[in-house]
N, C-alpha and C. Protein backbone atom coordinates (compact mmCIF):
# COMPACT_ATOMS: atom_id res chain seq x y z
N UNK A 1 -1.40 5.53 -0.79
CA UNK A 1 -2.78 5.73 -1.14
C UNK A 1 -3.07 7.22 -1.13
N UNK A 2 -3.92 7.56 -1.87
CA UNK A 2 -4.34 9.19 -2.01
C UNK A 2 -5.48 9.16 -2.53
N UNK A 3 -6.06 10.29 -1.83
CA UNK A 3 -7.85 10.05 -1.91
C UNK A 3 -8.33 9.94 -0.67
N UNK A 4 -9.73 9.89 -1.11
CA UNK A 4 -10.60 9.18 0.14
C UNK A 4 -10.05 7.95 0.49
N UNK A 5 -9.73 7.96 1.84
CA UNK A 5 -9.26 6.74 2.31
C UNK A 5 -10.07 5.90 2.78
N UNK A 6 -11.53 5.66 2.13
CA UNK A 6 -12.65 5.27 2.89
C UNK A 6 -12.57 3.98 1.05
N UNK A 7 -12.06 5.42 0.14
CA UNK A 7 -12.01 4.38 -0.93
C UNK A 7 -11.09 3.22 -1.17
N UNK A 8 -10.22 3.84 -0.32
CA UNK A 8 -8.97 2.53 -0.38
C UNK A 8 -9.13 1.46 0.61
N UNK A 9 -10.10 1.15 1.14
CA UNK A 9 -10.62 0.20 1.99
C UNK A 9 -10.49 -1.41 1.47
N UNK A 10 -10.88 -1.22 0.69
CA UNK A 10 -11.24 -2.78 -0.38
C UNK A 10 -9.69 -3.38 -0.89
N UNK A 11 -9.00 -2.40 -1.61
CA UNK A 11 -7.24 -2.67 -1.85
C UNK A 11 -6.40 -2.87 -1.20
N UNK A 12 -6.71 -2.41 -0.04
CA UNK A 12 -5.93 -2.44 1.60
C UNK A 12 -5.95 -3.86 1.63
N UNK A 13 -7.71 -3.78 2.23
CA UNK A 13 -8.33 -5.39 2.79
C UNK A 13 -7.59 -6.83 1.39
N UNK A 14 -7.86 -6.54 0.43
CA UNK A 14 -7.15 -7.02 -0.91
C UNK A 14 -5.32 -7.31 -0.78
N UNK A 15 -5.19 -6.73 -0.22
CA UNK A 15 -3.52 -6.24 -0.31
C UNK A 15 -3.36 -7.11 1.13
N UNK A 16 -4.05 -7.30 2.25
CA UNK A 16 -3.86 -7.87 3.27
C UNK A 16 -4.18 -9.57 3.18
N UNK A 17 -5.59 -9.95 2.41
CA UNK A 17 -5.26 -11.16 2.18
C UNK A 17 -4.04 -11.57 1.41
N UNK A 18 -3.54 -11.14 0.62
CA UNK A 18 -2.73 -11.26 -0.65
C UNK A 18 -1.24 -12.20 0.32
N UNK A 19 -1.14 -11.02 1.68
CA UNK A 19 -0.19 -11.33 2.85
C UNK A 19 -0.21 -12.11 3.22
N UNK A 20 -1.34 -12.28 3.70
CA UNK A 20 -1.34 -13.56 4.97
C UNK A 20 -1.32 -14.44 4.05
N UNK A 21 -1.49 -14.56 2.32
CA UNK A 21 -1.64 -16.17 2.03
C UNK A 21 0.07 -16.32 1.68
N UNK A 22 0.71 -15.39 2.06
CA UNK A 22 2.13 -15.91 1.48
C UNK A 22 3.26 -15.48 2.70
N UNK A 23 2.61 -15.43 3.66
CA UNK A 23 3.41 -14.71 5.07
C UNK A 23 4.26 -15.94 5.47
N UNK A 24 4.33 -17.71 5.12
CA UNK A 24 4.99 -18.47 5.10
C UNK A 24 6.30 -18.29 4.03
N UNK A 25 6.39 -17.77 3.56
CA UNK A 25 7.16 -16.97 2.36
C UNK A 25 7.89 -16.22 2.90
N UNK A 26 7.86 -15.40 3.84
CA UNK A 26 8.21 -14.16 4.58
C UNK A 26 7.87 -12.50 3.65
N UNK A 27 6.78 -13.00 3.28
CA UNK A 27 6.01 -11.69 2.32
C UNK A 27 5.36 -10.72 3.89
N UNK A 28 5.92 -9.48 3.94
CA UNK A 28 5.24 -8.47 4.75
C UNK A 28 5.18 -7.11 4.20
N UNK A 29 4.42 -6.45 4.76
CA UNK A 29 3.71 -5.08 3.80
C UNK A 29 3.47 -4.28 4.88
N UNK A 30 3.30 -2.83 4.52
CA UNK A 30 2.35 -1.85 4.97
C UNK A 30 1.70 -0.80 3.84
N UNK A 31 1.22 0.22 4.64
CA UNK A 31 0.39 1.25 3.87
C UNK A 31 0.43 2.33 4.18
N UNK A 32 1.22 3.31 3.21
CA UNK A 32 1.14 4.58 3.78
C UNK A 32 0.06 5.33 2.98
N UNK A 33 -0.76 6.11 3.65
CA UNK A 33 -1.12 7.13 3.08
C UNK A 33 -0.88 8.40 2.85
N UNK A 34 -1.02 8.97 1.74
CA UNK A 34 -0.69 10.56 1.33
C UNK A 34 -1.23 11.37 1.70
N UNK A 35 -0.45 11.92 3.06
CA UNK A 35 -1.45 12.51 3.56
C UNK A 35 -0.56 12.90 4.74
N UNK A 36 -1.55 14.07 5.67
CA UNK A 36 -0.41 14.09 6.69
C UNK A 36 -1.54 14.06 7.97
N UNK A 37 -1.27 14.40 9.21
CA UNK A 37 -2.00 14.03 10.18
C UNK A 37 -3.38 13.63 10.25
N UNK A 38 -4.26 14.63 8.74
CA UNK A 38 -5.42 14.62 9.13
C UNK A 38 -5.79 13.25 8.62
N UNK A 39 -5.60 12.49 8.24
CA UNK A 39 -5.69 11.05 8.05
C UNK A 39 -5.86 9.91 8.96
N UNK A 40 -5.38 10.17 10.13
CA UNK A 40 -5.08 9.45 11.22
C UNK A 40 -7.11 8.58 11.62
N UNK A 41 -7.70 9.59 11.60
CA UNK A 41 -9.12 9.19 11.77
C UNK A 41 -9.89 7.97 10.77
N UNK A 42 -9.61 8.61 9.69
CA UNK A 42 -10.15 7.54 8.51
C UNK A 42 -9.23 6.66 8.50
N UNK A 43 -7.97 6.29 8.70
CA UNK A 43 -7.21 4.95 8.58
C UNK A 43 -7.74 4.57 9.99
N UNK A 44 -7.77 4.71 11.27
CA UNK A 44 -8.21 3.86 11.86
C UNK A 44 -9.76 3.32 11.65
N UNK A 45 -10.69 4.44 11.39
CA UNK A 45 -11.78 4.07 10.88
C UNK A 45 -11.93 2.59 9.67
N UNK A 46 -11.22 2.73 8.51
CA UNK A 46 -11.08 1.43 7.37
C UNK A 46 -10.17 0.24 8.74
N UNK A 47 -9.23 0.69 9.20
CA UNK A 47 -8.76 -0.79 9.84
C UNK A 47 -10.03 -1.20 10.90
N UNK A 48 -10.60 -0.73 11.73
CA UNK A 48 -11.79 -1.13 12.38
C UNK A 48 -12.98 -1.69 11.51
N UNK A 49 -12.98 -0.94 10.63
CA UNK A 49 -14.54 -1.71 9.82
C UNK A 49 -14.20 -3.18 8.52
N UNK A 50 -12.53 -2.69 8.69
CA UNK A 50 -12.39 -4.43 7.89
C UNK A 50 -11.33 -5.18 8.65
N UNK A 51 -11.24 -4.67 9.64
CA UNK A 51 -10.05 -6.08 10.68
C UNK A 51 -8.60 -6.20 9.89
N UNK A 52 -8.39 -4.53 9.58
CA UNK A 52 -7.25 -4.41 8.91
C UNK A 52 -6.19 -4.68 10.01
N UNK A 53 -4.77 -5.74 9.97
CA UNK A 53 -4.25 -5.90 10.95
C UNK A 53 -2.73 -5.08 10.18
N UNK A 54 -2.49 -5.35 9.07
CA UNK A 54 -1.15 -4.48 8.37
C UNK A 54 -0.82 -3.25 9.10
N UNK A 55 0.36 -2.48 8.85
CA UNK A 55 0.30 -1.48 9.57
C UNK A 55 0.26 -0.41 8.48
N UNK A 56 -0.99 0.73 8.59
CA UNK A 56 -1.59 1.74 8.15
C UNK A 56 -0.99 2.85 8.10
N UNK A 57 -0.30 3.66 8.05
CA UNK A 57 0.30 4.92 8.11
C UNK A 57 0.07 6.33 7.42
N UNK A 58 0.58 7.62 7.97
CA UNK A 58 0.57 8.11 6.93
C UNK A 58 1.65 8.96 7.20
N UNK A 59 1.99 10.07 6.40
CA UNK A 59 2.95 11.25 6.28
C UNK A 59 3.04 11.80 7.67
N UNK A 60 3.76 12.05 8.23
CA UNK A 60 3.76 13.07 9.75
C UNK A 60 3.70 14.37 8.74
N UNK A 61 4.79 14.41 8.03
CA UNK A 61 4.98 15.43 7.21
C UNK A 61 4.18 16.16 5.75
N UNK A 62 3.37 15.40 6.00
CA UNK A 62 2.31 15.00 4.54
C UNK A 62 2.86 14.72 3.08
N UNK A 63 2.43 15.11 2.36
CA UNK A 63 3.11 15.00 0.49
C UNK A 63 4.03 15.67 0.43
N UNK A 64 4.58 16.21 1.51
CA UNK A 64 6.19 17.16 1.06
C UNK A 64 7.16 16.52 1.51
N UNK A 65 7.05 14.91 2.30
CA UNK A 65 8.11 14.04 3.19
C UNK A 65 9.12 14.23 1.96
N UNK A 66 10.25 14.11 2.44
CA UNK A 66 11.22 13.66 0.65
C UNK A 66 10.89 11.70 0.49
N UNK A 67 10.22 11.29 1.05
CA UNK A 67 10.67 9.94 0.52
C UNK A 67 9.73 9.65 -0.71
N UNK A 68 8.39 11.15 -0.62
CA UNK A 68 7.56 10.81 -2.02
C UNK A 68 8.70 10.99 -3.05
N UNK A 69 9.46 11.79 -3.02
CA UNK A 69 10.02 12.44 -4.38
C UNK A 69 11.29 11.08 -4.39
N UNK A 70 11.89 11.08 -3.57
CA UNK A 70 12.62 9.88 -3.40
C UNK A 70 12.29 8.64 -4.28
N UNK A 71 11.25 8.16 -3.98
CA UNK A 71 10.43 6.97 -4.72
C UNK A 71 9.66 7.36 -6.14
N UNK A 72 9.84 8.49 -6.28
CA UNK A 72 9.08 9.00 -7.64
C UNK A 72 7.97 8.92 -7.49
N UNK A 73 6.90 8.47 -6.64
CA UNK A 73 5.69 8.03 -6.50
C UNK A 73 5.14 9.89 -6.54
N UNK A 74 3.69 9.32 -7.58
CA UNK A 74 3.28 10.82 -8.23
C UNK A 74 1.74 11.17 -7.54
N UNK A 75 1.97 12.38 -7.04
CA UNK A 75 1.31 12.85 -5.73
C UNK A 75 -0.60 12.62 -6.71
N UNK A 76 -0.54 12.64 -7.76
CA UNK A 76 -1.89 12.38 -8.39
C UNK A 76 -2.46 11.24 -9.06
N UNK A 77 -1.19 9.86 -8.63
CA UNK A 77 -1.91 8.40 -8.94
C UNK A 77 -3.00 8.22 -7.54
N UNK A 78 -3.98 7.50 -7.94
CA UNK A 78 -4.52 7.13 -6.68
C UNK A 78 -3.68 6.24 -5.49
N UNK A 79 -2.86 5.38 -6.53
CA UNK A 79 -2.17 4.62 -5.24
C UNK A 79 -1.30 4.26 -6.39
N UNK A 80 0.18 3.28 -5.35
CA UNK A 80 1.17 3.13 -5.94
C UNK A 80 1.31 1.66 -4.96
N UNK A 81 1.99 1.10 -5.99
CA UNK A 81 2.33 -0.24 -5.25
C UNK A 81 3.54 -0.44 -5.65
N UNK A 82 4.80 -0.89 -4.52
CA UNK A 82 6.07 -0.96 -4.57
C UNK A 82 6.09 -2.48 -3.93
N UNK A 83 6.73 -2.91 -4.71
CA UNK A 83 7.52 -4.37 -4.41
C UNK A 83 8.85 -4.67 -4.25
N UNK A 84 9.33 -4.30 -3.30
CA UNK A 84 11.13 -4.71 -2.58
C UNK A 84 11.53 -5.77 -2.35
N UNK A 85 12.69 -5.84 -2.24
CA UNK A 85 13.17 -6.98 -1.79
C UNK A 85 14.79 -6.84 -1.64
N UNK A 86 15.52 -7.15 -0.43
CA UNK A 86 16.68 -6.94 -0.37
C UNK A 86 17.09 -5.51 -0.50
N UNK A 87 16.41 -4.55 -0.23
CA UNK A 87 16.28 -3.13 -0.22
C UNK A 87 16.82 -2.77 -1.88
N UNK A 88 16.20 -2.85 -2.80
CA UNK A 88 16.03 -2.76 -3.96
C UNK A 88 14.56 -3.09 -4.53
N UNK A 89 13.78 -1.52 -5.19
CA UNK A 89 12.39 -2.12 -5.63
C UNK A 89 12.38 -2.78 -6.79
N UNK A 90 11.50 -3.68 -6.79
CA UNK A 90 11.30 -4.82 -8.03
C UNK A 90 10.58 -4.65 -9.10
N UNK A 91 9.48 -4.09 -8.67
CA UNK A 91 8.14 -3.84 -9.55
C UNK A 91 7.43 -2.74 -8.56
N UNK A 92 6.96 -1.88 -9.59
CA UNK A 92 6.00 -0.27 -9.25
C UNK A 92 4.81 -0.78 -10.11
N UNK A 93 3.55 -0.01 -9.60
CA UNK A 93 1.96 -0.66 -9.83
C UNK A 93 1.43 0.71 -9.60
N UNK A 94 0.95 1.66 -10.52
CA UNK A 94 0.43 2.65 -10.19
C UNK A 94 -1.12 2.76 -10.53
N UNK A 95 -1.93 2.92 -9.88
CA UNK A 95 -3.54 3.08 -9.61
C UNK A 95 -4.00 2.06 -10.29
N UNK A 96 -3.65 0.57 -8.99
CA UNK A 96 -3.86 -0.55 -9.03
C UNK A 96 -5.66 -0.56 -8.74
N UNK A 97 -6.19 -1.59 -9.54
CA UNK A 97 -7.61 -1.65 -8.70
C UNK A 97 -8.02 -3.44 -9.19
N UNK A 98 -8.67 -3.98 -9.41
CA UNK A 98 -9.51 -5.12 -8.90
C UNK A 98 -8.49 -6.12 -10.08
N UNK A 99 -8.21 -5.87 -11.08
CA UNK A 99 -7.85 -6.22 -12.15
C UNK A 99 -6.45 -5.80 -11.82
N UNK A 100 -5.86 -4.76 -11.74
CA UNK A 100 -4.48 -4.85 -11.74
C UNK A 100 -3.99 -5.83 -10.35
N UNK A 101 -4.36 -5.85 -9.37
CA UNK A 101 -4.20 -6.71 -7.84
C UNK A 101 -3.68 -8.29 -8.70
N UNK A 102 -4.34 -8.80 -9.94
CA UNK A 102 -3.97 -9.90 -10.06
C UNK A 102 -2.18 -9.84 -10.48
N UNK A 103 -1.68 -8.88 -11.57
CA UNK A 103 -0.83 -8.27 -11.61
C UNK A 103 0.38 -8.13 -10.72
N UNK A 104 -0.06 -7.65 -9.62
CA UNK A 104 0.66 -7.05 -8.38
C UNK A 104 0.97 -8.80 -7.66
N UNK A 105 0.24 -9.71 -7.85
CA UNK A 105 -0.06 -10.59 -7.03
C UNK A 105 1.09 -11.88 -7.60
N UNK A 106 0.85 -11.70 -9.20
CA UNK A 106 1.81 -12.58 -10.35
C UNK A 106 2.86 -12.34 -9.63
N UNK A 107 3.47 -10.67 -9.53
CA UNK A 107 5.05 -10.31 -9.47
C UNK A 107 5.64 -10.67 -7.70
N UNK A 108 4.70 -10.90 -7.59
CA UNK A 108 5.07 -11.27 -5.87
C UNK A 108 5.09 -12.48 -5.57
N UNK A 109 4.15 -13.36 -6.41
CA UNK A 109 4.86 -14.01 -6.77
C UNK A 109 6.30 -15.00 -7.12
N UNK A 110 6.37 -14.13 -8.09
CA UNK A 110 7.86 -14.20 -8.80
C UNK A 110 9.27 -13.47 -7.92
N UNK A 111 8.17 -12.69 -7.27
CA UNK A 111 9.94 -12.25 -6.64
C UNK A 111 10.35 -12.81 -5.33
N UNK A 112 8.90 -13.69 -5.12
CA UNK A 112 9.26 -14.60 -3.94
C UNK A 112 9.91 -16.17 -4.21
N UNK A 113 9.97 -16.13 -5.47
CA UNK A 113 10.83 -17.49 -5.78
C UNK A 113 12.30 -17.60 -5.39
């Protein structure tokens, strides 16, 4: 996630039901944010005001970690959504919002078959 992390509240919370309805599946997630320490406040802030239970993260190192460049993930999408499995990604989702989530939701789906 990148941005106001006050905005990524709703996609999080979105991204967390999405979990729990398929956690019989063995579907599990987290969230990093782009970002480096000073983040720590507003992610606990969004997990307190929506009973975010996922685990929230962000950069120790901020946008210079190598695992951004690693993942190709581009320091000016709002957010990126990666779907793994068997340590190989499946499907990438870049500046997902209300309409793409259904999207993200199909392929998870599918890669949980």
């Amino acid at each position: 996630m990148n941005g106001d992390a006050s905005k990524a509240a709703s996609l999080v919370a979105n991204i967390q039901k999405l979990v729990e309805a398929r956690q019989a599946k063995g579907l599990k997630t987290f969230v990093v944010f782009m970002g480096g320490p000073e983040r720590k406040g507003p992610i606990e802030k969004i997990a307190a005001e929506r009973k975010i239970t996922i685990p929230m993260v962000f950069l120790p190192r901020g946008t210079g970690a190598g695992d951004v460049g690693y993942y190709k993930i581009s320091p000016a999408a709002k957010n990126t959504v990666l779907l793994w499995r068997q340590g190989r990604i499946r499907n990438n989702f870049v500046d997902v919002d209300g309409n793409a989530l259904t999207e993200v939701e199909k392929a998870v789906d599918e890669m949980l078959k």
